[in-house]
N, C-alpha and C. Protein backbone atom coordinates (compact mmCIF):
# COMPACT_ATOMS: atom_id res chain seq x y z
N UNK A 1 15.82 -17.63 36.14
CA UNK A 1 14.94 -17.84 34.99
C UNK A 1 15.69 -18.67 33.96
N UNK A 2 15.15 -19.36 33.45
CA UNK A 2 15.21 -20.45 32.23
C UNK A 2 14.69 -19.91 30.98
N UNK A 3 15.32 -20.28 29.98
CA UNK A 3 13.94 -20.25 28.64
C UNK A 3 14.96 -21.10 27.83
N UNK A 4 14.13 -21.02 26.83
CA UNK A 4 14.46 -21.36 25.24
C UNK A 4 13.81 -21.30 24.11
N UNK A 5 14.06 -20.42 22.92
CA UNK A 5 13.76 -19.70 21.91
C UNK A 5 13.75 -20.94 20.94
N UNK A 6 12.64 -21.10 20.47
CA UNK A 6 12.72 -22.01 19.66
C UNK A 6 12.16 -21.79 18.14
N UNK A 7 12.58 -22.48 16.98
CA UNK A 7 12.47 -22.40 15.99
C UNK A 7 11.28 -22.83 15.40
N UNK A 8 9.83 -22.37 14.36
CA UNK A 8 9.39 -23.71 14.35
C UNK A 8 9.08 -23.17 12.62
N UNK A 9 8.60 -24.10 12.07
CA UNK A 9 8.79 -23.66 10.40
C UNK A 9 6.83 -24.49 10.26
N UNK A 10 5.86 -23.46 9.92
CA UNK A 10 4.74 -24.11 9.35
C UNK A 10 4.82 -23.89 7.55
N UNK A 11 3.85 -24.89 7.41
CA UNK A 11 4.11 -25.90 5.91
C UNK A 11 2.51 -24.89 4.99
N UNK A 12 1.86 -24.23 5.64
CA UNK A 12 0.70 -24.10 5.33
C UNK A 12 0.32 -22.59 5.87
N UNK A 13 -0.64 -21.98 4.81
CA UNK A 13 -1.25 -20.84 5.55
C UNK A 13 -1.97 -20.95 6.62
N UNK A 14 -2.84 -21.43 7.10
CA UNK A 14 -3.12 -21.71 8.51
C UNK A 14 -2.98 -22.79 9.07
N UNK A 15 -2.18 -23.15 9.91
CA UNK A 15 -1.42 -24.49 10.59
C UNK A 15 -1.78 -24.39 12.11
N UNK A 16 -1.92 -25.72 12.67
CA UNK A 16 -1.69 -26.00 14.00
C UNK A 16 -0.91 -26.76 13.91
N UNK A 17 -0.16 -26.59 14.86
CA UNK A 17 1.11 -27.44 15.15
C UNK A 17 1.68 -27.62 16.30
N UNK A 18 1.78 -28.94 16.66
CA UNK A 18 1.61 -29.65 18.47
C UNK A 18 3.03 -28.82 18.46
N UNK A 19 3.44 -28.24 19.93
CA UNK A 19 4.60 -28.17 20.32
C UNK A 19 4.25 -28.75 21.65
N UNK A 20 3.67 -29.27 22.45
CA UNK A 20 3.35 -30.51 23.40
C UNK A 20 4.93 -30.93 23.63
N UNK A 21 5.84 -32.13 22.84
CA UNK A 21 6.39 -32.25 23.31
C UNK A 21 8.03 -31.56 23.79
N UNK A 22 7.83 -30.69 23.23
CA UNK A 22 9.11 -29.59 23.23
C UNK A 22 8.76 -28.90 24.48
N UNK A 23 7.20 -28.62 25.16
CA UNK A 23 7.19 -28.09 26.44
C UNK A 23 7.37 -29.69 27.00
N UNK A 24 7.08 -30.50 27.16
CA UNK A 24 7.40 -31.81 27.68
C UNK A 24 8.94 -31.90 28.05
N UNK A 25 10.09 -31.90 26.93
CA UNK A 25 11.17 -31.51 26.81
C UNK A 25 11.47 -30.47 27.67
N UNK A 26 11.03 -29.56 27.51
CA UNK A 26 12.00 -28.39 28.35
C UNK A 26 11.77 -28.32 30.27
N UNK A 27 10.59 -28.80 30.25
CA UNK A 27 10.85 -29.30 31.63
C UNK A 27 11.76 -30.80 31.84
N UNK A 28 11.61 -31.27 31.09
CA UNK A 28 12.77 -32.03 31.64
C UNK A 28 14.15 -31.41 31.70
N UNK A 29 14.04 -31.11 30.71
CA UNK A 29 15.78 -30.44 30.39
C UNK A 29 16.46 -29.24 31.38
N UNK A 30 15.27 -29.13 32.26
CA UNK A 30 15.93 -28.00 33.41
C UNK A 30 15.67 -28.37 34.86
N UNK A 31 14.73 -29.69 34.93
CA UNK A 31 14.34 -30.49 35.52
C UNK A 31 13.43 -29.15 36.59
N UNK A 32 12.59 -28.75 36.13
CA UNK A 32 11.17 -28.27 36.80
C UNK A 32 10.47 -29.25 36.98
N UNK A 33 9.95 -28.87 38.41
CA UNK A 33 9.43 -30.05 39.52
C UNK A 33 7.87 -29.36 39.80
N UNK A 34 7.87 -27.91 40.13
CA UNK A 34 6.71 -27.85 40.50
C UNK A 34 6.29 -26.34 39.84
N UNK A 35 5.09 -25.64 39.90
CA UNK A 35 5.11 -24.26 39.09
C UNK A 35 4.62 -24.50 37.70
N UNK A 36 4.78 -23.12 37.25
CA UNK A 36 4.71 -23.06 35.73
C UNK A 36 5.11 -22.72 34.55
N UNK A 37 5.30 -22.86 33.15
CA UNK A 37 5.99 -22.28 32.06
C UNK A 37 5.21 -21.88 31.53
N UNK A 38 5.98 -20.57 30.94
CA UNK A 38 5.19 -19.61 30.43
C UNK A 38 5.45 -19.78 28.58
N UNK A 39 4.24 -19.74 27.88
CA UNK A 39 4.77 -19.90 26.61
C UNK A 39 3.97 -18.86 25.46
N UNK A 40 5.48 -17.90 25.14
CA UNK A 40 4.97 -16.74 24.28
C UNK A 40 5.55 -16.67 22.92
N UNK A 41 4.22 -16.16 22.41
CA UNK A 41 4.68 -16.58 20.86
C UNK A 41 4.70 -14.66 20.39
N UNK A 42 6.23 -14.46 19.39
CA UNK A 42 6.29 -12.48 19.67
C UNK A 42 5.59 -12.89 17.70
N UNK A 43 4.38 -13.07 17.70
CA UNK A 43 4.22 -12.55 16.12
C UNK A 43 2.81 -12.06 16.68
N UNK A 44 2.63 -11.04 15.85
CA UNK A 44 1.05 -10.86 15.76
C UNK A 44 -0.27 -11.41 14.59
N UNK A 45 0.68 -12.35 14.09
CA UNK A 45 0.04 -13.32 12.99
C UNK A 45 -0.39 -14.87 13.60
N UNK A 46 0.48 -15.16 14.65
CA UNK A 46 0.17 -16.23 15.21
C UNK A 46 -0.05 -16.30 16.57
N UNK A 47 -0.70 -17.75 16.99
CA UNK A 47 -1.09 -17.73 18.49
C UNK A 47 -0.41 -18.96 19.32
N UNK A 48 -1.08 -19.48 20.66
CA UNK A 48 -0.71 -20.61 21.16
C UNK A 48 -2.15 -20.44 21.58
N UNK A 49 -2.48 -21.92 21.79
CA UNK A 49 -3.63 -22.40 22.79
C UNK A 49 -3.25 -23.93 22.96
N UNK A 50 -4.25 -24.43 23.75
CA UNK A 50 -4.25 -26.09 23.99
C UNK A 50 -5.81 -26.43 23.40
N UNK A 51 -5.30 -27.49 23.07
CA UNK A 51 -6.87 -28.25 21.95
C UNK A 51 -6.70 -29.55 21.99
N UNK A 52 -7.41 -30.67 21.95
CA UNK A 52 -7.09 -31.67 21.62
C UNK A 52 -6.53 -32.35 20.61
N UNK A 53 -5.88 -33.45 21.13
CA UNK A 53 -4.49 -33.77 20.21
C UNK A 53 -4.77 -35.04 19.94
N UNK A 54 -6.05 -35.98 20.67
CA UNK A 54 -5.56 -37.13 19.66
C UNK A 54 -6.62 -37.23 18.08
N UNK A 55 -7.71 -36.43 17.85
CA UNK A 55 -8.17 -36.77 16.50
C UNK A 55 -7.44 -35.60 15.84
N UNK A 56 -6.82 -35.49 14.73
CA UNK A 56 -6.90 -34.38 13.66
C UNK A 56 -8.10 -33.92 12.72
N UNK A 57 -8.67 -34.53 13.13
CA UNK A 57 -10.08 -33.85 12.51
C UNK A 57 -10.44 -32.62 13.22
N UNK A 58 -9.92 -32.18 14.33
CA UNK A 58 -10.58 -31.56 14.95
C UNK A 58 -9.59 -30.55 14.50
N UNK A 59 -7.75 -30.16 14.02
CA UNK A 59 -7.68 -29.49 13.87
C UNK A 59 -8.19 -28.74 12.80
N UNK A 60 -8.24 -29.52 12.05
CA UNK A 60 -8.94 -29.28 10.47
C UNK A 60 -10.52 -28.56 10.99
N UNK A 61 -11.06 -28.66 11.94
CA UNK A 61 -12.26 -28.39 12.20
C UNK A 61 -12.09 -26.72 12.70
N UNK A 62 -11.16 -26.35 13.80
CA UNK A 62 -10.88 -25.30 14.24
C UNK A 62 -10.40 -24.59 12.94
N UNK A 63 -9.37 -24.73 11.99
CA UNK A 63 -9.37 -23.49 10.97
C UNK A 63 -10.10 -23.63 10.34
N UNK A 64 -10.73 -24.55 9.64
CA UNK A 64 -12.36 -24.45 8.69
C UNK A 64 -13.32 -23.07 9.53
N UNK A 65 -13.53 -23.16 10.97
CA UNK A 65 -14.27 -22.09 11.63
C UNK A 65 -13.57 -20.96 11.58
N UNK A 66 -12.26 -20.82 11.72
CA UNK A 66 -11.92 -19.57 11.73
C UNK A 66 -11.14 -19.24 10.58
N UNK A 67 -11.29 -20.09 10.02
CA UNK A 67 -11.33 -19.17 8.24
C UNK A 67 -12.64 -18.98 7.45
N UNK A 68 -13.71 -19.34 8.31
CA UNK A 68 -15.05 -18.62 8.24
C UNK A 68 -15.28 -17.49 9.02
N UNK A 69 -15.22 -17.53 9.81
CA UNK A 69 -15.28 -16.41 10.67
C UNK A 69 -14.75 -15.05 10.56
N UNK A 70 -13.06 -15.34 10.17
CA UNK A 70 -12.03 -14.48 8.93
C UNK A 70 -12.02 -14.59 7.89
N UNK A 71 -12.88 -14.21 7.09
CA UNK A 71 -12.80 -14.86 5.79
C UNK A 71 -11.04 -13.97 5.33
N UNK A 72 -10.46 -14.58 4.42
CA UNK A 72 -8.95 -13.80 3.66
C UNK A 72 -9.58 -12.22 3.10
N UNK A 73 -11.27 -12.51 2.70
CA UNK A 73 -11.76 -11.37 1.93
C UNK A 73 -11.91 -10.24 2.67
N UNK A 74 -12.24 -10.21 3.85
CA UNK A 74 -12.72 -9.73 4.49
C UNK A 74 -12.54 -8.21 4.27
N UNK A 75 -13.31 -7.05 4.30
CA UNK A 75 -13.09 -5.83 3.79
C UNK A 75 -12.43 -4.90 5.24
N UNK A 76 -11.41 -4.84 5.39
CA UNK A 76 -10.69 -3.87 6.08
C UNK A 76 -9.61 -3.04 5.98
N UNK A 77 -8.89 -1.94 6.37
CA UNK A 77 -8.31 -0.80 5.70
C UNK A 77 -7.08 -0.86 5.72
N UNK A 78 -6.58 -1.98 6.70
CA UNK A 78 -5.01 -2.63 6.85
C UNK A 78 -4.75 -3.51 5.46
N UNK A 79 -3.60 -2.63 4.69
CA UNK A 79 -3.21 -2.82 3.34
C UNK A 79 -2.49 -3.93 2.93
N UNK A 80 -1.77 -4.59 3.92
CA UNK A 80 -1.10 -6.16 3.69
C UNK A 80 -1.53 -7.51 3.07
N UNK A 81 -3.00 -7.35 3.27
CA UNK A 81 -3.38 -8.24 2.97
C UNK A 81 -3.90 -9.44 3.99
N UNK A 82 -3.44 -9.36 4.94
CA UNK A 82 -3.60 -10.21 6.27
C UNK A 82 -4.41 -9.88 7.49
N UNK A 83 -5.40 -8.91 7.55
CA UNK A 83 -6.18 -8.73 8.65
C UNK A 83 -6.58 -9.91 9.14
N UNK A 84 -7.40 -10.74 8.29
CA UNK A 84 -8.07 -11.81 8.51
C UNK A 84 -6.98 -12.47 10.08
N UNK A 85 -5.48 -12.38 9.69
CA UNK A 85 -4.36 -13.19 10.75
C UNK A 85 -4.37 -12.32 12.10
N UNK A 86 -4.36 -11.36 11.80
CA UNK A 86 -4.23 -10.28 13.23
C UNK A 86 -5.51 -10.46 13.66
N UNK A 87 -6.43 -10.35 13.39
CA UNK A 87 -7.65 -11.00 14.27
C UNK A 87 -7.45 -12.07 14.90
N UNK A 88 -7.58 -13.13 14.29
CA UNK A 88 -7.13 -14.56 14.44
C UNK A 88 -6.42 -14.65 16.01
N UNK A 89 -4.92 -14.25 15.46
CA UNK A 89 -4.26 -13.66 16.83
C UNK A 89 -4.60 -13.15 18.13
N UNK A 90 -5.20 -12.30 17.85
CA UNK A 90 -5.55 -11.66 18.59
C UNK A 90 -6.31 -11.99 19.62
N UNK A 91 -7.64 -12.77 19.04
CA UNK A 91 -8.66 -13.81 19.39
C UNK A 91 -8.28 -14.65 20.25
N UNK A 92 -7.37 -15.76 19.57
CA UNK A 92 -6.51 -16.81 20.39
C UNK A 92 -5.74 -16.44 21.54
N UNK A 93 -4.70 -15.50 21.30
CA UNK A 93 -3.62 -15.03 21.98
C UNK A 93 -2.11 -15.23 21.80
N UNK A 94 -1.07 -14.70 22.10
CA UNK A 94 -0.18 -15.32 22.30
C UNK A 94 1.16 -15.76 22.98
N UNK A 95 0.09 -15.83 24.28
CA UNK A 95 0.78 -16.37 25.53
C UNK A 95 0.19 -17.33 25.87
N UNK A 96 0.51 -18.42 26.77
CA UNK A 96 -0.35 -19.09 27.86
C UNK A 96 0.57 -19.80 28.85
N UNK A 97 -0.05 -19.90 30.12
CA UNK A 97 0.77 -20.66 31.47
C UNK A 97 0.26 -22.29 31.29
N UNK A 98 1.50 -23.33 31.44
CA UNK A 98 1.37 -24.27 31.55
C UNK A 98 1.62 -24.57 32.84
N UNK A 99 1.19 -25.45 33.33
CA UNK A 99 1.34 -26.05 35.24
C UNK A 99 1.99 -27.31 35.03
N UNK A 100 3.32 -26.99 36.21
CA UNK A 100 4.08 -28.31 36.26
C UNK A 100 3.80 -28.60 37.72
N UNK A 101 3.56 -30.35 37.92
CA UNK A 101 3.55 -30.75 39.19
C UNK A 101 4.23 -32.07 39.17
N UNK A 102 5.04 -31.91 40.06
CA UNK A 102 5.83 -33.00 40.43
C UNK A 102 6.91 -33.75 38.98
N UNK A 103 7.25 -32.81 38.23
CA UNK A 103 8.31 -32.91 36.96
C UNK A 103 7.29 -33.32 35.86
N UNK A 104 6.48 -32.92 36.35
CA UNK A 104 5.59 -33.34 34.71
C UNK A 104 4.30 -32.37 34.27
N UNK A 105 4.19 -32.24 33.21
CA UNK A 105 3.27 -31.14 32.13
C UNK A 105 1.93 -31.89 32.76
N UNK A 106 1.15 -30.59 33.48
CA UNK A 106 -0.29 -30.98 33.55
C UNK A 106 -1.49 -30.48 32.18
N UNK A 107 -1.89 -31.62 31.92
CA UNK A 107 -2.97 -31.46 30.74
C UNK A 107 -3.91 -32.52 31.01
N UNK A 108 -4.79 -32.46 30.41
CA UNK A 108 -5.99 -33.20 30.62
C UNK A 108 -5.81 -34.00 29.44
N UNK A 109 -6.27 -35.52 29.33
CA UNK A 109 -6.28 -36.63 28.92
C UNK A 109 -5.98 -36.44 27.37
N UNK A 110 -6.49 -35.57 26.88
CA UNK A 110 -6.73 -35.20 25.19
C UNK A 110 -6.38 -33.77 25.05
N UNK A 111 -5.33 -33.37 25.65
CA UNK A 111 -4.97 -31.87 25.45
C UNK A 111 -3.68 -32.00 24.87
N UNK A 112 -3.04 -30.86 24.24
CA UNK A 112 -1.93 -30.85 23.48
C UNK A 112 -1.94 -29.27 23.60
N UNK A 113 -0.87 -29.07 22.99
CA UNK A 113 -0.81 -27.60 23.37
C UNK A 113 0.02 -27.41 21.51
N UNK A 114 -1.08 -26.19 21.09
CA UNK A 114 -0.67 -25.88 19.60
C UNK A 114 0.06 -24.41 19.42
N UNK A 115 1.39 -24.26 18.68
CA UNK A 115 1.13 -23.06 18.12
C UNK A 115 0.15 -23.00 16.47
N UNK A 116 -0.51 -22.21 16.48
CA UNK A 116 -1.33 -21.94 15.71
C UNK A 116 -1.29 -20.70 14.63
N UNK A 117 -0.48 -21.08 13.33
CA UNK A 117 -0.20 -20.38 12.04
C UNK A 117 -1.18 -19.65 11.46
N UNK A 118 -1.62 -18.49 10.91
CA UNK A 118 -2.71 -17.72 10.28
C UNK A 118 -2.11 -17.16 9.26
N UNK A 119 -0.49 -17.16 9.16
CA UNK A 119 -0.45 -16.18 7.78
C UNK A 119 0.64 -16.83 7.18
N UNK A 120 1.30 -18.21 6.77
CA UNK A 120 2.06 -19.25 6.55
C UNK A 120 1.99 -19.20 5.12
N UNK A 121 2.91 -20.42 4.75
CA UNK A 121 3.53 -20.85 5.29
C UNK A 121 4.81 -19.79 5.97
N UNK A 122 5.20 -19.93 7.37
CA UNK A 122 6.51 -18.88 7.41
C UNK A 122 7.41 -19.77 8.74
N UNK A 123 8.55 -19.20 8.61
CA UNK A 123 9.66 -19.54 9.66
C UNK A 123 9.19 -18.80 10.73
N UNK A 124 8.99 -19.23 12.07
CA UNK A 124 8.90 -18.21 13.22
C UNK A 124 9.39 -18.79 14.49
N UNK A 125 9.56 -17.97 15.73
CA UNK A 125 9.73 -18.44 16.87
C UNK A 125 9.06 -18.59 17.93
N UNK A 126 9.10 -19.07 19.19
CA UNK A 126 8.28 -18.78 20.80
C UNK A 126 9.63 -19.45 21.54
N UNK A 127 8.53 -18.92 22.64
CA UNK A 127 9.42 -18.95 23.91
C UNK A 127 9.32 -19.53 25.13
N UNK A 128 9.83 -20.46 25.38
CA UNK A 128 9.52 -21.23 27.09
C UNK A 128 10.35 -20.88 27.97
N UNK A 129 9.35 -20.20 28.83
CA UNK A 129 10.31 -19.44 30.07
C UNK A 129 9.78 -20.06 31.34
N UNK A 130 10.74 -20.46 32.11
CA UNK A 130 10.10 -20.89 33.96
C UNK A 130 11.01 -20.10 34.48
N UNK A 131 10.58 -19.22 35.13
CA UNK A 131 10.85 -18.24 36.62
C UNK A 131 11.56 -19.18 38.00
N UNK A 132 12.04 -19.31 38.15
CA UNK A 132 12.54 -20.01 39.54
C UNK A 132 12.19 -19.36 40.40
N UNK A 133 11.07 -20.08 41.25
CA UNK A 133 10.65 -19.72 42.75
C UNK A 133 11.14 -19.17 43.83
């Protein structure tokens, strides 16, 4: 097994933020050929998914919905202040398998792969792990 713990710092209370090429990177950097990486994010405030990456309108579009959906107001009995994020989380997830074939990240034409901030701005980590076959 492989990994690497990585650092990432969002600027904003709810952020998407490409890590695309850092999984790009880490298969190279261990030179994975075929299979998949696994990528887990340990907060329960934030997620990972894949979304499209070349307009930014669209990220702006995804938290506009789910800061409707969560409103910050929202009336629930968890005292922090942040339910609205643990939903969020929860919703999204925060794991997902990426597929490598033949040394390279499979995604579809306009995919990117985001971690996705709900209770920011904050310092946090994830994790890219490949299993050796």
């Amino acid at each position: 097994m492989v990994k690497s713990i990585i650092e990432i710092r969002s600027e904003k209370s709810m952020e998407m933020i490409s890590i695309t090429e850092e999984v790009h990177s880490f298969v190279l950097k261990y030179r994975i050929q075929n299979g998949k990486v696994h990528i887990f994010v340990p907060h329960t405030t934030a997620a990972i998914t894949f979304n499209e990456n070349a307009d930014p309108s669209v990220q702006y579009d995804m938290n506009k919905a789910m800061a409707e959906m969560f409103p910050t107001s929202i009336n629930v009995m968890h005292n922090e202040g942040n339910s609205y994020a643990h939903l969020m989380s929860s919703i999204i997830g925060v794991s997902l398998d990426v597929f490598v074939e033949n040394g390279k990240v499979v995604l579809g034409t306009w995919q990117g792969i985001y971690f996705w901030e709900f209770d920011g701005p904050r310092t946090r980590n994830y994790y890219i792990i490949h299993e050796n076959e």
